[in-house]
C-alpha atoms as a PDB file:
ATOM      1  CA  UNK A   1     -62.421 -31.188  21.673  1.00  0.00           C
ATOM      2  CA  UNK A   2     -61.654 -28.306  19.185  1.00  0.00           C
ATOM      3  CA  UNK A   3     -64.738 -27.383  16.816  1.00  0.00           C
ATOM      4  CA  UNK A   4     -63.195 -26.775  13.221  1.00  0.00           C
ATOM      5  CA  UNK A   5     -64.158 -23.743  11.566  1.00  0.00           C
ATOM      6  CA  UNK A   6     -65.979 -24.138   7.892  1.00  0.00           C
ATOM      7  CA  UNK A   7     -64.653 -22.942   5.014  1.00  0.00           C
ATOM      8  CA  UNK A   8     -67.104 -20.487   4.307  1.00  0.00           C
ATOM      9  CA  UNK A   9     -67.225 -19.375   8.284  1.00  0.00           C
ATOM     10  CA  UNK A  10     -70.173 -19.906  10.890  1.00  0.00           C
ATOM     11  CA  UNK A  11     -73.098 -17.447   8.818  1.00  0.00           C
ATOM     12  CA  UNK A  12     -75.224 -18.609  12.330  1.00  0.00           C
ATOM     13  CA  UNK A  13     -75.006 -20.456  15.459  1.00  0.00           C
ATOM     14  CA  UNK A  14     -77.088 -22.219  18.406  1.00  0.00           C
ATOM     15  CA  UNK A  15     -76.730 -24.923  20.985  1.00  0.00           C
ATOM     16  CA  UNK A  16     -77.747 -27.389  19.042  1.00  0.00           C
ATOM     17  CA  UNK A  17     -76.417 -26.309  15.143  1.00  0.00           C
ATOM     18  CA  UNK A  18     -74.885 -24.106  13.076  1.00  0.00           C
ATOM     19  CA  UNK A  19     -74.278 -23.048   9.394  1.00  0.00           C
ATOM     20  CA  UNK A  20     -72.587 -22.094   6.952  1.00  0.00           C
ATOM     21  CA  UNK A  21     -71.873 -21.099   3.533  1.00  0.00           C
ATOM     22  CA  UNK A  22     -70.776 -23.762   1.147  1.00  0.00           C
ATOM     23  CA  UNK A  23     -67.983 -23.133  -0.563  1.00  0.00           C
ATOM     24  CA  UNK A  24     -67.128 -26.135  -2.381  1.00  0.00           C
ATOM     25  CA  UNK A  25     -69.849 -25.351  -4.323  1.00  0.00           C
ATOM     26  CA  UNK A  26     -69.357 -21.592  -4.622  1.00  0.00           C
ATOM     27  CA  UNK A  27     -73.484 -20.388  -4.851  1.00  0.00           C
ATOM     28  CA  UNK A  28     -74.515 -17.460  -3.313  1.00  0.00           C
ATOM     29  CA  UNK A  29     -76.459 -18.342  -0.387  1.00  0.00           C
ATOM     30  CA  UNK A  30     -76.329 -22.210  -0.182  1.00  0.00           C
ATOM     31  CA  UNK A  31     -76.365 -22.773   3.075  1.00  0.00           C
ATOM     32  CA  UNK A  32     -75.435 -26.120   5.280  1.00  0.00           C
ATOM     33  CA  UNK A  33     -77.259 -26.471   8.228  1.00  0.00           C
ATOM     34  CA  UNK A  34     -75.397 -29.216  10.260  1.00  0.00           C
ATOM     35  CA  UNK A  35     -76.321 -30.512  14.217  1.00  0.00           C
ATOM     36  CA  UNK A  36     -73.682 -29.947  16.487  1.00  0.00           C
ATOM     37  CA  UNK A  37     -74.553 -33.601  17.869  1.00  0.00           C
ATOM     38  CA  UNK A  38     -73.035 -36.527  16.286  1.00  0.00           C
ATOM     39  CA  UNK A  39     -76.270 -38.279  14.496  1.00  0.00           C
ATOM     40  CA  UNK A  40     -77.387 -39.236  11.277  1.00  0.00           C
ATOM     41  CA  UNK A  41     -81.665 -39.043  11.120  1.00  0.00           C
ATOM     42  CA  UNK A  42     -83.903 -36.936  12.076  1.00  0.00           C
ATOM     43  CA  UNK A  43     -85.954 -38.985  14.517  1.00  0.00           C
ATOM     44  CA  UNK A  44     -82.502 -39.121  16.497  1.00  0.00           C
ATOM     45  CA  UNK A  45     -83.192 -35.437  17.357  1.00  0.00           C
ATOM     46  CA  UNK A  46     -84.605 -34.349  20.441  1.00  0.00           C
ATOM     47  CA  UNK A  47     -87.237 -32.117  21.123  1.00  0.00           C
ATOM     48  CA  UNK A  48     -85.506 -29.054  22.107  1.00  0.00           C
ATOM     49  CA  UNK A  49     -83.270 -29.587  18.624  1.00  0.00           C
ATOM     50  CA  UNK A  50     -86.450 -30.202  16.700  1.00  0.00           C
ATOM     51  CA  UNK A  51     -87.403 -26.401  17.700  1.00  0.00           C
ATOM     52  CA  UNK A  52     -84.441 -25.470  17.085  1.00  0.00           C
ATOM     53  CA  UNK A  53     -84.141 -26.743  13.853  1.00  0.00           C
ATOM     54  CA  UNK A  54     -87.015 -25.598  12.642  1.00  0.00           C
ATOM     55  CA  UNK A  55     -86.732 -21.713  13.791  1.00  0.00           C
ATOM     56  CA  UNK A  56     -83.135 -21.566  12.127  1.00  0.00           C
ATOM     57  CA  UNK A  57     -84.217 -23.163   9.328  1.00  0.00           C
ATOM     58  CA  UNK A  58     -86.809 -20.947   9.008  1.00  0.00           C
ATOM     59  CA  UNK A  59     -84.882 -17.695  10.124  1.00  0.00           C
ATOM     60  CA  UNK A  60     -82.344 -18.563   7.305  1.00  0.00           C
ATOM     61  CA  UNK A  61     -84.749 -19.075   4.543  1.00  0.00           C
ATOM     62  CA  UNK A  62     -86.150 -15.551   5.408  1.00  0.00           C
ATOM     63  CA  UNK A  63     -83.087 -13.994   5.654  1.00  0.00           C
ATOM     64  CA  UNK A  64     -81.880 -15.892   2.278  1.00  0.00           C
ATOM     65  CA  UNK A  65     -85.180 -13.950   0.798  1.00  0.00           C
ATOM     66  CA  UNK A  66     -84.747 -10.904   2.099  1.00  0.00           C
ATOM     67  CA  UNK A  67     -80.546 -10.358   1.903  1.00  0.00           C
ATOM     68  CA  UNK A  68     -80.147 -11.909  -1.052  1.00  0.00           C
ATOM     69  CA  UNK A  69     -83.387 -12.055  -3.374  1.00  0.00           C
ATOM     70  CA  UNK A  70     -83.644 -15.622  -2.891  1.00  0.00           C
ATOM     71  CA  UNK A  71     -87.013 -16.903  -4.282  1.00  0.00           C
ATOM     72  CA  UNK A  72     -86.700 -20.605  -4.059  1.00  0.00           C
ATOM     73  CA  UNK A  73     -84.037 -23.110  -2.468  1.00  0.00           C
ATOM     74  CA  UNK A  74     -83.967 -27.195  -2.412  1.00  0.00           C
ATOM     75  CA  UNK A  75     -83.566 -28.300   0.487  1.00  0.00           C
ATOM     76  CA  UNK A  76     -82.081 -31.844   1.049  1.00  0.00           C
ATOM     77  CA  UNK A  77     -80.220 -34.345   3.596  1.00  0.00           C
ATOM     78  CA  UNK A  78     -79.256 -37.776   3.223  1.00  0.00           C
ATOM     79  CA  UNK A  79     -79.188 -40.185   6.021  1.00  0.00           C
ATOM     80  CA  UNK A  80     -76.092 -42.749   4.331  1.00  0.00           C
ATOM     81  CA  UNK A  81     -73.905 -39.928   4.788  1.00  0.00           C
ATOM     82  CA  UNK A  82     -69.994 -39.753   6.677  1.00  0.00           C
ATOM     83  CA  UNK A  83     -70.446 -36.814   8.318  1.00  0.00           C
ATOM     84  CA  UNK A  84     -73.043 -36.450  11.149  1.00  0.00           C
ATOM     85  CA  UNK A  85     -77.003 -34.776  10.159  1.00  0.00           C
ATOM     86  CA  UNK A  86     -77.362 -31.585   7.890  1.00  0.00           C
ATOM     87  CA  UNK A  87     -79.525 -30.097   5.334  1.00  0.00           C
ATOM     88  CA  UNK A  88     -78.783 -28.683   2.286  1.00  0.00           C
ATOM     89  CA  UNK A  89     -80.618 -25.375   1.371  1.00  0.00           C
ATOM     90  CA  UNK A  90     -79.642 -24.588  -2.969  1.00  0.00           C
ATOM     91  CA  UNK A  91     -81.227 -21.466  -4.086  1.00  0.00           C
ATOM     92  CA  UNK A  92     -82.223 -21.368  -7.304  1.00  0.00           C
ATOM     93  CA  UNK A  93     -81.169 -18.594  -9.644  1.00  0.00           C
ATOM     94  CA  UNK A  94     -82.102 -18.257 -13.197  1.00  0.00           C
ATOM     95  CA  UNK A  95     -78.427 -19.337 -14.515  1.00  0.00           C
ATOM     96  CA  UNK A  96     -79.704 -22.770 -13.007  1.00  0.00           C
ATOM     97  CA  UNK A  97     -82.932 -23.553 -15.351  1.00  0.00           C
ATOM     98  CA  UNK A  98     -80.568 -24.596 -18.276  1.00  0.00           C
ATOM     99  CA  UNK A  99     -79.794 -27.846 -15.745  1.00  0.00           C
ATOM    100  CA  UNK A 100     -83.349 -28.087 -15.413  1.00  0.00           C
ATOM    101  CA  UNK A 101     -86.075 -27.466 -12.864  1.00  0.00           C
ATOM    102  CA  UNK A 102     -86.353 -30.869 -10.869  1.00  0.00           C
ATOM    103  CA  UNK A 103     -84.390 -32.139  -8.072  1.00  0.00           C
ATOM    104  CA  UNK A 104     -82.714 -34.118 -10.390  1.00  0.00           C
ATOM    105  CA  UNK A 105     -80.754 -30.486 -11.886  1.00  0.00           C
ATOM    106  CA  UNK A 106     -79.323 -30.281  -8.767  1.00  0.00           C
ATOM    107  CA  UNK A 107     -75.928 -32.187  -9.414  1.00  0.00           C
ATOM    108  CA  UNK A 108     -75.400 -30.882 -12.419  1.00  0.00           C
ATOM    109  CA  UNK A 109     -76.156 -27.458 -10.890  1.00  0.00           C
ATOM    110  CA  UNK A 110     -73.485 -28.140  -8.057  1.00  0.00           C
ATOM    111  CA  UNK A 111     -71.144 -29.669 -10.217  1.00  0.00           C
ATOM    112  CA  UNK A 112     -71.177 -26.166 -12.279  1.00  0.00           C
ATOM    113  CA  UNK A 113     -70.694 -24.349  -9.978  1.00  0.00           C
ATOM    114  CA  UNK A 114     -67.745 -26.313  -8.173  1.00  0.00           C
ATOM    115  CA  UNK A 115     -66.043 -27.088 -11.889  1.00  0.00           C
ATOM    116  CA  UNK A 116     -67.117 -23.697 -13.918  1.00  0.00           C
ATOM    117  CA  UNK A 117     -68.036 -20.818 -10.971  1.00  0.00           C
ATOM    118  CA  UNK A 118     -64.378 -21.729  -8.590  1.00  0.00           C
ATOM    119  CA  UNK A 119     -62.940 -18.221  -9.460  1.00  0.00           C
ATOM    120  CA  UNK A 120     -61.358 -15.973  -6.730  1.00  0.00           C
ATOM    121  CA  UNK A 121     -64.147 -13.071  -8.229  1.00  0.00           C
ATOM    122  CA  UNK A 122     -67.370 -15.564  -7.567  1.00  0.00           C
ATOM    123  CA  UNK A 123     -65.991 -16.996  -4.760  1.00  0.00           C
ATOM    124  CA  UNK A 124     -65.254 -12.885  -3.042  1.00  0.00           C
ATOM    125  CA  UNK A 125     -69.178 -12.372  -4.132  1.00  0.00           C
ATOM    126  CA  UNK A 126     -70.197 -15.865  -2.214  1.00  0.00           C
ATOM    127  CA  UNK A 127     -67.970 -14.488   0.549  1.00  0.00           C
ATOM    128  CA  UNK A 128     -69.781 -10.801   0.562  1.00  0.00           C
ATOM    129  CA  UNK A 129     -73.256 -12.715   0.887  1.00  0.00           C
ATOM    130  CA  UNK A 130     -72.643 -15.272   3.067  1.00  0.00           C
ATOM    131  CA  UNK A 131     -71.699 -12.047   5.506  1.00  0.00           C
ATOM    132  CA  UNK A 132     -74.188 -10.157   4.331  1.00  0.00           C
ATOM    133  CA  UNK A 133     -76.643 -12.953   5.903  1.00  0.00           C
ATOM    134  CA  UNK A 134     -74.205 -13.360   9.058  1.00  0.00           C
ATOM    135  CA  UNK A 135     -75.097  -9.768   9.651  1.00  0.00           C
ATOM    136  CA  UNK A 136     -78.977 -10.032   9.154  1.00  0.00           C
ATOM    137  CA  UNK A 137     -79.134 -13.416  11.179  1.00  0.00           C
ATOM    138  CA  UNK A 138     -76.555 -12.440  14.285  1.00  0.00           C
ATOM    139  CA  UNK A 139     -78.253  -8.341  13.993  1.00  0.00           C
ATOM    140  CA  UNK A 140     -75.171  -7.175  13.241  1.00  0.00           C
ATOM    141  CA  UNK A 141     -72.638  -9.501  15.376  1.00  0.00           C
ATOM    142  CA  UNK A 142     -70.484 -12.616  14.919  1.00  0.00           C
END
């Protein structure tokens, strides 16, 4: 079975998951971290992708801070969804308070971005980052 590349290109990758950038909704750093496994909840995971979860979601979120200035994301995941288990990570950037500062801004936020921010300039600068944390997370390799 052939793995399809994401749009936005694998930022990291481990047995069990990998991520990368979102660029339907072209934000700098919004990162989907998806299980390679084909589930939907988290008590379907199993303790070695529990760790592993964990220590990539953390190793992104520090690298999100550190690459890219980052000082807070939302992080979400639905369990009704078609596609198999990942989270959402949505930095928030000071462009984004006008939508509000509750979970609640963040469709509006996304739909911005996707409607108003889809211009081959944002979308090279969503690009530049997303490598930019491919090289922090990977120490340099892909």
């Amino acid at each position: 079975m052939k793995e399809v590349e994401p749009d936005g290109g694998v930022v990291i990758e481990t047995d069990y998951f990998h991520a990368h950038q979102d660029v339907a909704y072209p934000i700098k750093g919004l990162i989907i971290l998806a299980s390679k496994r084909h589930i939907k909840c988290f008590d379907e995971l199993n303790d070695e992708e529990k760790m592993d979860y964990i220590n990539l979601l953390s190793k992104i979120r520090k690298a999100q801070r550190e690459v890219l200035g980052i000082e807070y994301v939302y992080y979400f995941y639905n369990e009704d969804t078609t596609h198999h288990f990942h989270t959402w990570m949505v930095p928030r950037y000071e462009w984004m308070h006008e939508f509000g500062r509750s979970v609640e801004s963040i469709r509006p936020v996304l739909l911005h971005a996707r409607n108003k921010m889809n211009n081959e300039e944002n979308k090279l600068e969503v690009m530049r980052a997303a490598k930019a944390l491919t090289m922090k997370l990977t120490g340099g390799s892909q």
